[in-house]
Protein backbone atom coordinates (compact mmCIF):
# COMPACT_ATOMS: atom_id res chain seq x y z
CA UNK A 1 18.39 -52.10 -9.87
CA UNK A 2 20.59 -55.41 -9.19
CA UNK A 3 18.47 -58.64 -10.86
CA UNK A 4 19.55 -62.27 -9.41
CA UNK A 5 19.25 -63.16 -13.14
CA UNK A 6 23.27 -61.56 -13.40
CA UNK A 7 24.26 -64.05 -11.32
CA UNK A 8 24.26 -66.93 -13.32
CA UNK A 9 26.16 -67.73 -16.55
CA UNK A 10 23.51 -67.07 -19.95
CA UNK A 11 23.61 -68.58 -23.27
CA UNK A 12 25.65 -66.18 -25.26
CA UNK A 13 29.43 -65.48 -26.25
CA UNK A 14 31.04 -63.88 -23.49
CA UNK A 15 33.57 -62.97 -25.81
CA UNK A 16 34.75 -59.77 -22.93
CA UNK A 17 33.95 -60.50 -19.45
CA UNK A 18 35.85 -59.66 -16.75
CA UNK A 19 37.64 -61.92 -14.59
CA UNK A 20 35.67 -60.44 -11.62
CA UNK A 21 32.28 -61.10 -13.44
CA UNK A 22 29.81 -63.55 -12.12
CA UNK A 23 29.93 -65.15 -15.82
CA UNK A 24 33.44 -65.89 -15.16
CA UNK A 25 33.18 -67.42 -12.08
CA UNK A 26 30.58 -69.60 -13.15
CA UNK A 27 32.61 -70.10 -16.56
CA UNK A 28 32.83 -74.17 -15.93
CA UNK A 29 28.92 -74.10 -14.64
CA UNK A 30 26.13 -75.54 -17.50
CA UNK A 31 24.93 -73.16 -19.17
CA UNK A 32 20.86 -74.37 -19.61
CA UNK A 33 19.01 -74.25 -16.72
CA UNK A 34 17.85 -77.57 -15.35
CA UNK A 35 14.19 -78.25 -16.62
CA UNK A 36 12.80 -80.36 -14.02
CA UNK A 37 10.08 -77.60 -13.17
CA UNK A 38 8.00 -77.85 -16.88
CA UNK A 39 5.56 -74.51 -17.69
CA UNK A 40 2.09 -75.32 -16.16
CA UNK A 41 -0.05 -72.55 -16.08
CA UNK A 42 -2.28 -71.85 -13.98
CA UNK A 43 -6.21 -71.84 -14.62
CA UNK A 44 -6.93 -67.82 -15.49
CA UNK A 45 -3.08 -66.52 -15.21
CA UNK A 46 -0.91 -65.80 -18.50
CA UNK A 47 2.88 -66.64 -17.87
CA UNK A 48 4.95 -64.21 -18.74
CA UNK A 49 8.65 -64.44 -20.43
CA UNK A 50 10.79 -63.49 -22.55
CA UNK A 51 10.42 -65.22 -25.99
CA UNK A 52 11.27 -68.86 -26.65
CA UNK A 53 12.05 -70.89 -29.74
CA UNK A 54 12.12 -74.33 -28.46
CA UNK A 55 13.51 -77.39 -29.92
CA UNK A 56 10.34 -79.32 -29.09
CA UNK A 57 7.50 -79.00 -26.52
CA UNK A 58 6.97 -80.06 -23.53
CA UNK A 59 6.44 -84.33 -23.55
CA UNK A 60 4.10 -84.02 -20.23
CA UNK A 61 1.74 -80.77 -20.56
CA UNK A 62 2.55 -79.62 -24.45
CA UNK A 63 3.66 -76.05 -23.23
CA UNK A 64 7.14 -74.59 -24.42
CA UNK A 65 10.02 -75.69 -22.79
CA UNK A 66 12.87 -73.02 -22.69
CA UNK A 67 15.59 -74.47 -24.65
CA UNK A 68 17.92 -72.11 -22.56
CA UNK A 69 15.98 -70.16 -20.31
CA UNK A 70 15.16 -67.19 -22.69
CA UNK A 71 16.21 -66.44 -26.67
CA UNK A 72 19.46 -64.26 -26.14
CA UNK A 73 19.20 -61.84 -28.72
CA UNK A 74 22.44 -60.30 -30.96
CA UNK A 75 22.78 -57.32 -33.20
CA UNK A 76 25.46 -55.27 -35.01
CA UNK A 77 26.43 -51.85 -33.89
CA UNK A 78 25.52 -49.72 -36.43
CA UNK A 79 28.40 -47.66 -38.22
CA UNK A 80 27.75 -44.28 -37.53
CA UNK A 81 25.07 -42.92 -35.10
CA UNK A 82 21.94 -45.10 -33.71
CA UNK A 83 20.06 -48.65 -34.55
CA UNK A 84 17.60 -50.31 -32.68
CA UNK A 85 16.82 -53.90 -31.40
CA UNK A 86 13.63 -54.77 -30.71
CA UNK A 87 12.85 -57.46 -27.81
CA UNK A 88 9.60 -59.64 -27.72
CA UNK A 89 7.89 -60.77 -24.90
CA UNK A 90 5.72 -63.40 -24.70
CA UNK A 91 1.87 -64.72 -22.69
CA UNK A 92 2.05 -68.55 -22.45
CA UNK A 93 -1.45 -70.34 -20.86
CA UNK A 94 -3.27 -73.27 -21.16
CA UNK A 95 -4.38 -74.35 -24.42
CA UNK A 96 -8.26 -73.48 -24.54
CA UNK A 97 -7.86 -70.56 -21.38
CA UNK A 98 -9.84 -67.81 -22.33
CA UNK A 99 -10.13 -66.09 -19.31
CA UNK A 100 -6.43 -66.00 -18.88
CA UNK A 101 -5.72 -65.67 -23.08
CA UNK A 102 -8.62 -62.31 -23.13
CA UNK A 103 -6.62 -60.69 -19.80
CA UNK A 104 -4.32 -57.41 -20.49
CA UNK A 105 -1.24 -58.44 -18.54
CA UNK A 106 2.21 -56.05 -17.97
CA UNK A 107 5.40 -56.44 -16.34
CA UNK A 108 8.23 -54.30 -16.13
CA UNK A 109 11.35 -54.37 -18.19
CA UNK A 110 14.65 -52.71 -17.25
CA UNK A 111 18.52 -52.66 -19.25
CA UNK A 112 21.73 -53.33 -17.11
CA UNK A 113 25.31 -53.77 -17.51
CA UNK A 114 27.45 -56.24 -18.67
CA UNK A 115 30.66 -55.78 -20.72
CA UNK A 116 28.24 -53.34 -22.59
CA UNK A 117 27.90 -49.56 -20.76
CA UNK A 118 25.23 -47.94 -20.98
CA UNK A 119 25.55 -44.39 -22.60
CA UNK A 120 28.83 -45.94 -24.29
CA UNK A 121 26.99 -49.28 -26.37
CA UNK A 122 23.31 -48.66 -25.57
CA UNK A 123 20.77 -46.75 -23.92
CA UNK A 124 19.86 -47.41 -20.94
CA UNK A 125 15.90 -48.44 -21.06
CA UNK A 126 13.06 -49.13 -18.16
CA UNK A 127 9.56 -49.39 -19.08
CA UNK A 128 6.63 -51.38 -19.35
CA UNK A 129 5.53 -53.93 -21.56
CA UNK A 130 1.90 -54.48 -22.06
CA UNK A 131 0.55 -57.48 -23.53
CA UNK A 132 -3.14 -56.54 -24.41
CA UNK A 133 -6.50 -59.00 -24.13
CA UNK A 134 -6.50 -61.44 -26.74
CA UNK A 135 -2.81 -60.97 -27.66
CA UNK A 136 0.00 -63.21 -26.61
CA UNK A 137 2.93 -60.99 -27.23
CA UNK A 138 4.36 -57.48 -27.85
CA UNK A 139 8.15 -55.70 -28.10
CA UNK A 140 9.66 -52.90 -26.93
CA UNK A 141 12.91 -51.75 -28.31
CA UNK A 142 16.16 -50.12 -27.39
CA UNK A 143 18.96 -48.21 -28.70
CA UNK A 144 22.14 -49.77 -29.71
CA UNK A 145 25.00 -47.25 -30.05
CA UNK A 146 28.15 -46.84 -32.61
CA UNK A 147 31.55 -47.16 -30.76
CA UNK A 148 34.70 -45.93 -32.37
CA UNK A 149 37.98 -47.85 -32.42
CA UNK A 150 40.82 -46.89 -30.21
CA UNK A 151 42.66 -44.33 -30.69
CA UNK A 152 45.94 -47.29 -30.91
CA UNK A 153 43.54 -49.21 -33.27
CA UNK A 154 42.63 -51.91 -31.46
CA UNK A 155 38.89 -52.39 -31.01
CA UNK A 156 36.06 -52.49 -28.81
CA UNK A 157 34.89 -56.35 -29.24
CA UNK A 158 31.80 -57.72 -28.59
CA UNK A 159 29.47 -56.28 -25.93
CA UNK A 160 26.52 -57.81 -23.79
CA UNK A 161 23.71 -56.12 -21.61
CA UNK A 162 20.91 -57.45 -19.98
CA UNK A 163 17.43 -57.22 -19.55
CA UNK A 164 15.08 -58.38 -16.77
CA UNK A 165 11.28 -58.62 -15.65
CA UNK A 166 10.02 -57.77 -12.75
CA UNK A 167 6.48 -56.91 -11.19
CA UNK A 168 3.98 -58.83 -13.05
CA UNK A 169 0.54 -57.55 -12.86
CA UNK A 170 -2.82 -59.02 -11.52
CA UNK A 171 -2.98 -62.00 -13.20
CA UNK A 172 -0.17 -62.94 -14.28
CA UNK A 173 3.15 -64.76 -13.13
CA UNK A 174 6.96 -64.54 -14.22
CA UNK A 175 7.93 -68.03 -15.72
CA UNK A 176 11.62 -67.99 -13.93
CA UNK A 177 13.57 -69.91 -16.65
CA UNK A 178 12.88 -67.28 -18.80
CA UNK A 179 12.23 -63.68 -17.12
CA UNK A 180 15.70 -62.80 -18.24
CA UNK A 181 17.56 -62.10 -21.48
CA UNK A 182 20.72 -60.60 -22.77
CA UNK A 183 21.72 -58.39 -25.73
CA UNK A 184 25.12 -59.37 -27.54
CA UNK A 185 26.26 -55.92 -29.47
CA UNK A 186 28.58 -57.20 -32.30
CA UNK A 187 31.23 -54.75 -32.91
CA UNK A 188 31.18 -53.88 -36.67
CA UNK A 189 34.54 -51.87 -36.79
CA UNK A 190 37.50 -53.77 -38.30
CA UNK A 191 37.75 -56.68 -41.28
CA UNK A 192 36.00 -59.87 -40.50
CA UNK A 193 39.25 -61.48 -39.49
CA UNK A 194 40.85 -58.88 -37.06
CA UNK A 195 37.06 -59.32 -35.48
CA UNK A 196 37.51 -63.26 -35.38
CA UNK A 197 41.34 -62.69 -33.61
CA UNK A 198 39.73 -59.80 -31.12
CA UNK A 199 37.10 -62.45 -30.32
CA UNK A 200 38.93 -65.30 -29.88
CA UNK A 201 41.50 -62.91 -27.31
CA UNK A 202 38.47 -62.12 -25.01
CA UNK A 203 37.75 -66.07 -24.96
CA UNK A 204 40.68 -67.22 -24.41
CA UNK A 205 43.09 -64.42 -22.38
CA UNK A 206 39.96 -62.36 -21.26
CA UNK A 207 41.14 -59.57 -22.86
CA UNK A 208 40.70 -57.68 -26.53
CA UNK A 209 43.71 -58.15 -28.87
CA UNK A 210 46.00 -55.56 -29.14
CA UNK A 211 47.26 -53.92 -32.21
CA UNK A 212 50.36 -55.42 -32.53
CA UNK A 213 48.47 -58.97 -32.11
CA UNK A 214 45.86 -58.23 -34.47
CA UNK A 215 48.09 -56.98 -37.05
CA UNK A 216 50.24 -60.32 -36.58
CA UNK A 217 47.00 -62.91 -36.56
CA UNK A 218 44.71 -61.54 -39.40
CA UNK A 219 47.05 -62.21 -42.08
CA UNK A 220 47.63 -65.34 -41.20
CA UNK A 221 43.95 -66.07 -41.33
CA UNK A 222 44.27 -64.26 -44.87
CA UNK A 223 47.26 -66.67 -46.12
CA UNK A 224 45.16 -69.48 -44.51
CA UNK A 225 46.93 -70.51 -41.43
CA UNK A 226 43.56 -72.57 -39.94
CA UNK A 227 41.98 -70.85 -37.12
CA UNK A 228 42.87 -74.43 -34.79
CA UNK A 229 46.45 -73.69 -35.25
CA UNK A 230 46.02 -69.61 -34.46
CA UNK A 231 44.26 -70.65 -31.04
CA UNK A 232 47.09 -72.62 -30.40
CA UNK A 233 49.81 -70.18 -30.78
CA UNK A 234 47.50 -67.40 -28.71
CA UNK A 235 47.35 -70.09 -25.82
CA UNK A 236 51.42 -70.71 -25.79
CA UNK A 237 51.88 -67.08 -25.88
CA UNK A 238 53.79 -65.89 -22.82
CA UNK A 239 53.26 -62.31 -21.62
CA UNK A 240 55.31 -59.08 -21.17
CA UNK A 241 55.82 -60.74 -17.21
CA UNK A 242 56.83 -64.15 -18.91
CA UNK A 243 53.66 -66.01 -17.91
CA UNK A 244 51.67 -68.27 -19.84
CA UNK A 245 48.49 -65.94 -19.87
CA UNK A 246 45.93 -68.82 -20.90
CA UNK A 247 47.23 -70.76 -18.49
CA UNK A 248 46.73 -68.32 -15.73
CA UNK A 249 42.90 -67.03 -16.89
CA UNK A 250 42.05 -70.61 -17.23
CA UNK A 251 43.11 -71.31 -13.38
CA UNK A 252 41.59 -68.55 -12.39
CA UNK A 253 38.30 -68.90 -13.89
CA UNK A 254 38.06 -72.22 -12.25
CA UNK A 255 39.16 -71.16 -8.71
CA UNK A 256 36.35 -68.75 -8.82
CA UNK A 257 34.13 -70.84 -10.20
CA UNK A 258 34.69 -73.54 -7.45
CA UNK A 259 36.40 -71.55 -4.48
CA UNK A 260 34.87 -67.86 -5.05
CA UNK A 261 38.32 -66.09 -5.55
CA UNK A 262 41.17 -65.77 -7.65
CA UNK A 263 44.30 -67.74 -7.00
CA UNK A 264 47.15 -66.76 -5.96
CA UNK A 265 50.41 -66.25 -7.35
CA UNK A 266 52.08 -69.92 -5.61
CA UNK A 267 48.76 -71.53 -7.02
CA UNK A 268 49.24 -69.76 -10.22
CA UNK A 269 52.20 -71.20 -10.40
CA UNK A 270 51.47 -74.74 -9.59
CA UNK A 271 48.65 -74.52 -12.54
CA UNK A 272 51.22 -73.53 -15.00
CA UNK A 273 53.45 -76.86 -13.72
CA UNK A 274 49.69 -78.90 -14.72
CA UNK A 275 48.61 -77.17 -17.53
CA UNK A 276 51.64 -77.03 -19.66
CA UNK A 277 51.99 -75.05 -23.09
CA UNK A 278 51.24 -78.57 -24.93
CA UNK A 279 47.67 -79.61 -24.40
CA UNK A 280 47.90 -82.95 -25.97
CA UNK A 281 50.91 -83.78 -22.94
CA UNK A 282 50.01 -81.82 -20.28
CA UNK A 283 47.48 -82.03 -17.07
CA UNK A 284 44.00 -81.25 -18.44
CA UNK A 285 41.56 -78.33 -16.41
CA UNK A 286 39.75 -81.24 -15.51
CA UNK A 287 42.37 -82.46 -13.67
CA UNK A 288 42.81 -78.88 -11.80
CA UNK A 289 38.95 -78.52 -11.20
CA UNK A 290 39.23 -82.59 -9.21
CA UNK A 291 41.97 -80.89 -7.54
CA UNK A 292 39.92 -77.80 -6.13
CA UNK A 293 36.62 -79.96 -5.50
CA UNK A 294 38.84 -82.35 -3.28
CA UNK A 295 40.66 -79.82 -1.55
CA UNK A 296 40.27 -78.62 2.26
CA UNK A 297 38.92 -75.29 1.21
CA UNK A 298 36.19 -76.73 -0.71
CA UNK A 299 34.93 -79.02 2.04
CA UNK A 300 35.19 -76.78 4.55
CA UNK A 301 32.91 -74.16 2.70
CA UNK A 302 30.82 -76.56 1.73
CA UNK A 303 30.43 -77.39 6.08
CA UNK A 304 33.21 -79.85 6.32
CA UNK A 305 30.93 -82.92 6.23
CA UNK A 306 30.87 -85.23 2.91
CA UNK A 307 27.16 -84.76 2.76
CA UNK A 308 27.54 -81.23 2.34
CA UNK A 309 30.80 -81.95 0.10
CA UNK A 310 28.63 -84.16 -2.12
CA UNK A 311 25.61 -81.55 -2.05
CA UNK A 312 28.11 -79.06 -3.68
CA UNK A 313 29.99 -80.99 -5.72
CA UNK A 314 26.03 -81.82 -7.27
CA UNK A 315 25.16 -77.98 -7.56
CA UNK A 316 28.89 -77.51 -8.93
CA UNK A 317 28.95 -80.34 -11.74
CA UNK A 318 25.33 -80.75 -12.51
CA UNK A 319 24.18 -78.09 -11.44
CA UNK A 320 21.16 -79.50 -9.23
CA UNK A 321 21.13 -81.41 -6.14
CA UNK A 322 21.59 -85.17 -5.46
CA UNK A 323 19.35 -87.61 -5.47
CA UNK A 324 19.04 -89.94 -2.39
CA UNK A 325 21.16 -92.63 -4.35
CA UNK A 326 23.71 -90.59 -5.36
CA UNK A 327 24.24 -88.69 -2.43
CA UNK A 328 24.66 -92.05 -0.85
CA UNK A 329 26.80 -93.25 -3.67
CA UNK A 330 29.54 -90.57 -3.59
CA UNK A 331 29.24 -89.93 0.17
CA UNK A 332 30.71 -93.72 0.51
CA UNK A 333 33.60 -92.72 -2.02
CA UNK A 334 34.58 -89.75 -0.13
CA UNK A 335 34.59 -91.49 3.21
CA UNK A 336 36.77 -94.44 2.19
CA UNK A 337 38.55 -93.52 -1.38
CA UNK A 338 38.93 -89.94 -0.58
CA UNK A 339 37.27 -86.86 -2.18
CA UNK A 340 39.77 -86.75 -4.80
CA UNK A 341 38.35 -90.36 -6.30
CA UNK A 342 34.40 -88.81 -5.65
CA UNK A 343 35.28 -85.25 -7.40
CA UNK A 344 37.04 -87.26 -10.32
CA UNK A 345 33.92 -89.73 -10.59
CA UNK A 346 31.28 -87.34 -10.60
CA UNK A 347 33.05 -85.04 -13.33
CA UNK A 348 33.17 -88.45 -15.46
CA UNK A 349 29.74 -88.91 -15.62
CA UNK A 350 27.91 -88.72 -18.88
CA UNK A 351 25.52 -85.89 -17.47
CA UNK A 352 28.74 -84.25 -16.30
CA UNK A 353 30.07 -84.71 -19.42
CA UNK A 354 26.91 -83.44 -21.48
CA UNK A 355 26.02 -80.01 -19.15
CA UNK A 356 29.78 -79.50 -19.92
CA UNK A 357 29.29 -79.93 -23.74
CA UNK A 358 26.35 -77.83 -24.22
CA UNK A 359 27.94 -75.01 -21.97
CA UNK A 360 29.89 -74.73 -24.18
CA UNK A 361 27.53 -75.13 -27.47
CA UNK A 362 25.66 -72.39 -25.50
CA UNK A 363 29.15 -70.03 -24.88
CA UNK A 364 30.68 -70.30 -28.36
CA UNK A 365 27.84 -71.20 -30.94
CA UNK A 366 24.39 -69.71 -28.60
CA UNK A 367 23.03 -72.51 -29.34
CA UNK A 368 21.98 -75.77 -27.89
CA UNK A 369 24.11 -78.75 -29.18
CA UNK A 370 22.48 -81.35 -31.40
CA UNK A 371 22.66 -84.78 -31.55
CA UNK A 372 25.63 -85.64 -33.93
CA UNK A 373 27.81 -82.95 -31.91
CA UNK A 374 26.47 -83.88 -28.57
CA UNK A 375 28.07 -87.57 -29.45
CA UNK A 376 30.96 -86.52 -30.92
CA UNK A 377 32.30 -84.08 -27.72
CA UNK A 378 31.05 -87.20 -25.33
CA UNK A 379 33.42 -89.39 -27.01
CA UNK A 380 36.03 -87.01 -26.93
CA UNK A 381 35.63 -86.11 -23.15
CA UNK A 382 35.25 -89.65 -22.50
CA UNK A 383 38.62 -90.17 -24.55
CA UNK A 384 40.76 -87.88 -22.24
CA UNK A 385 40.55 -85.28 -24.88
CA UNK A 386 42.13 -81.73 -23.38
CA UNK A 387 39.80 -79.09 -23.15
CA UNK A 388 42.21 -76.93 -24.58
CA UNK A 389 41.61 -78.84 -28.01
CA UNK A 390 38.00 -79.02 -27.16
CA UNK A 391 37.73 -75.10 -27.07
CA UNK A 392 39.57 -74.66 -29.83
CA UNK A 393 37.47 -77.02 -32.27
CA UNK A 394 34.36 -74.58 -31.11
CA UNK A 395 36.37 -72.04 -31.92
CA UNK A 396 37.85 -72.98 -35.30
CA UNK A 397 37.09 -76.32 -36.41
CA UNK A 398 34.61 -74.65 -38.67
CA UNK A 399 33.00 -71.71 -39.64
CA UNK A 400 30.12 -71.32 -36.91
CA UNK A 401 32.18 -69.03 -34.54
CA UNK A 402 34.20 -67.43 -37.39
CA UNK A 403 30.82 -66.26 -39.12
CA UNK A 404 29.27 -65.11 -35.65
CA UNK A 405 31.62 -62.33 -34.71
């Protein structure tokens, strides 16, 4: 069973995708879903979802407001043989609906891969979940597996399934920010700092550490080298082929993000010319990602009109379409600045700037970003701060990540 729900980036570390993953090619995308269609039951039928803890509810009907879409939920692999996590799922209806509130409603739930296999990290579960009259929730659980190390001692790294909901029965509805969840298996072999330099590989060379690396990094986290400066010297790391290999994931993930494919090696190569080894000097990813918006591939996929460049660049950046104005707005840039001075205009914006911010709140921490942090990353981005730096201080600037893994 293939769910639409893999298709879209979720709130969690993705501390070992693949580069071929649809997480990766939507690495750049916001994370939250947009929020424009609240929860509003209707009269007599229970909403189904997975469970929500949200910041705040709804300021027009009152109802929960997914703060992401879904609670992602995370658990250690046991040491030795078998644990459990259990998963809730929730009714939602209209305060004071008894009819719907005094229904037994069902849907049905069903495990699939990620970076997690099944029969490897977890067992692979389908079922149904029944929420019974008068209730509004119940769990089911599944079996989380224990993963050796490798045999050359490097080790397995984080893990993520998912789980969907499908078929909802007589009187009751899916709520679609929130019919999908994922499971984040934290790998429990290893100290807690060959864990934080495995993680931080997978984030930032889409790859687990090797044993060489982890035997080099952890001690330097032990003599306390900060975790800033480690990122840093993982990033201007060249590989056994003599390439920059940050450099290279980082273009990549943004030319499938934007263009649907990987690029190739002469594009590879002009990415390493923009985003040189010193992230304070060189071309930001920003930069690269104006580049890819305003190129000829990009409007011609997106029908070679600037409407339809503008309409992209919307679902792209923001993640939603434009509004009349700004359609308008940008559609005048492209036509007499160029689509290079839109692309770069658009990805200024303060919305632009914010979905970007709590992407990555949502990738590193699984969390949405609050106020103080919100302001802080806007100045930064607004300051021509490199994203390279910006990673980094989500990665290491304090203990949040560290403590995580």
């Amino acid at each position: 069973m293939a769910f639409s729900w893999l298709n879209t980036s979720r709130n969690k570390k993705s501390s070992n995708r693949s580069k071929s993953s649809a997480a990766s090619k939507q690495a750049f995308k916001p994370l939250m879903e947009r929020l424009e269609d609240r929860l509003n039951p209707t009269p007599g039928i229970s909403v189904i979802q997975f469970h929500i803890t949200p910041p705040s509810g709804d300021p027009v009907t009152g109802n929960p407001v997914p703060a992401f879409g879904g609670v992602d939920y995370t658990t250690t692999m046991p040491t030795t043989g078998t644990s459990q996590v259990t998963i809730t799922v929730d009714r939602v209806t209209d305060p004071g609906d008894t009819v719907a509130l005094n229904t037994t409603v069902s849907a049905t739930f069903a495990t699939e891969d990620e970076t997690a296999i099944a029969g490897t990290n977890y067992t692979q579960t389908t079922g149904t979940v029944t929420i019974p009259a008068g209730q509004t929730s119940a769990t089911f659980t599944i079996d989380i597996l224990h993963v050796n190390p490798q045999q050359d001692g490097g080790l397995p790294g984080n893990k993520v399934f998912g789980i969907g909901l499908t078929n909802p029965s007589a009187q009751a509805t899916l709520n679609p920010l929130a019919n999908a969840t994922a499971v984040t298996i934290k790998d429990s072999n290893g100290t807690q700092n060959q864990r934080y330099i495995n993680s931080i590989f997978f984030e930032l060379l889409n790859r687990p550490a090797d044993p060489g690396a982890l035997n080099f990094f952890a001690p330097q986290l032990s003599a306390g080298t900060s975790k800033e400066a480690i990122c840093l010297q993982i990033e201007g790391s060249v590989n056994a082929n003599g390439r920059n290999e940050y450099n290279d994931n980082q273009a990549n993930i943004v030319y499938q993000s934007l263009l649907g494919r990987n690029a190739t090696l002469n594009e590879l190569n002009a990415a390493q010319a923009l985003l040189t080894n010193n992230p304070t000097t060189g071309g930001s990813l920003q930069t690269l990602k104006a580049n890819l918006l305003a190129s000829d591939e990009y409007f011609a996929n997106a029908g070679g009109t600037n409407p339809g460049f503008v309409q992209a660049m919307y679902r792209d950046i923001l993640n939603r379409n434009p509004d009349a104005g700004g359609e308008a707005f940008y559609v005048n840039i492209a036509a007499n600045q160029g689509r290079l001075a839109a692309a770069t205009d658009l990805l200024g914006q303060v919305e632009a700037i914010d979905d970007l911010t709590n992407d990555f709140y949502a990738k590193y921490l699984n969390r949405p970003a609050d106020d103080p942090g919100q302001g802080f990353y806007r100045n930064e981005l607004q300051s021509n701060v490199q994203l390279q730096i910006i990673i980094n201080q989500f990665l290491g600037s304090t203990n949040e990540y560290f403590d995580g893994v």
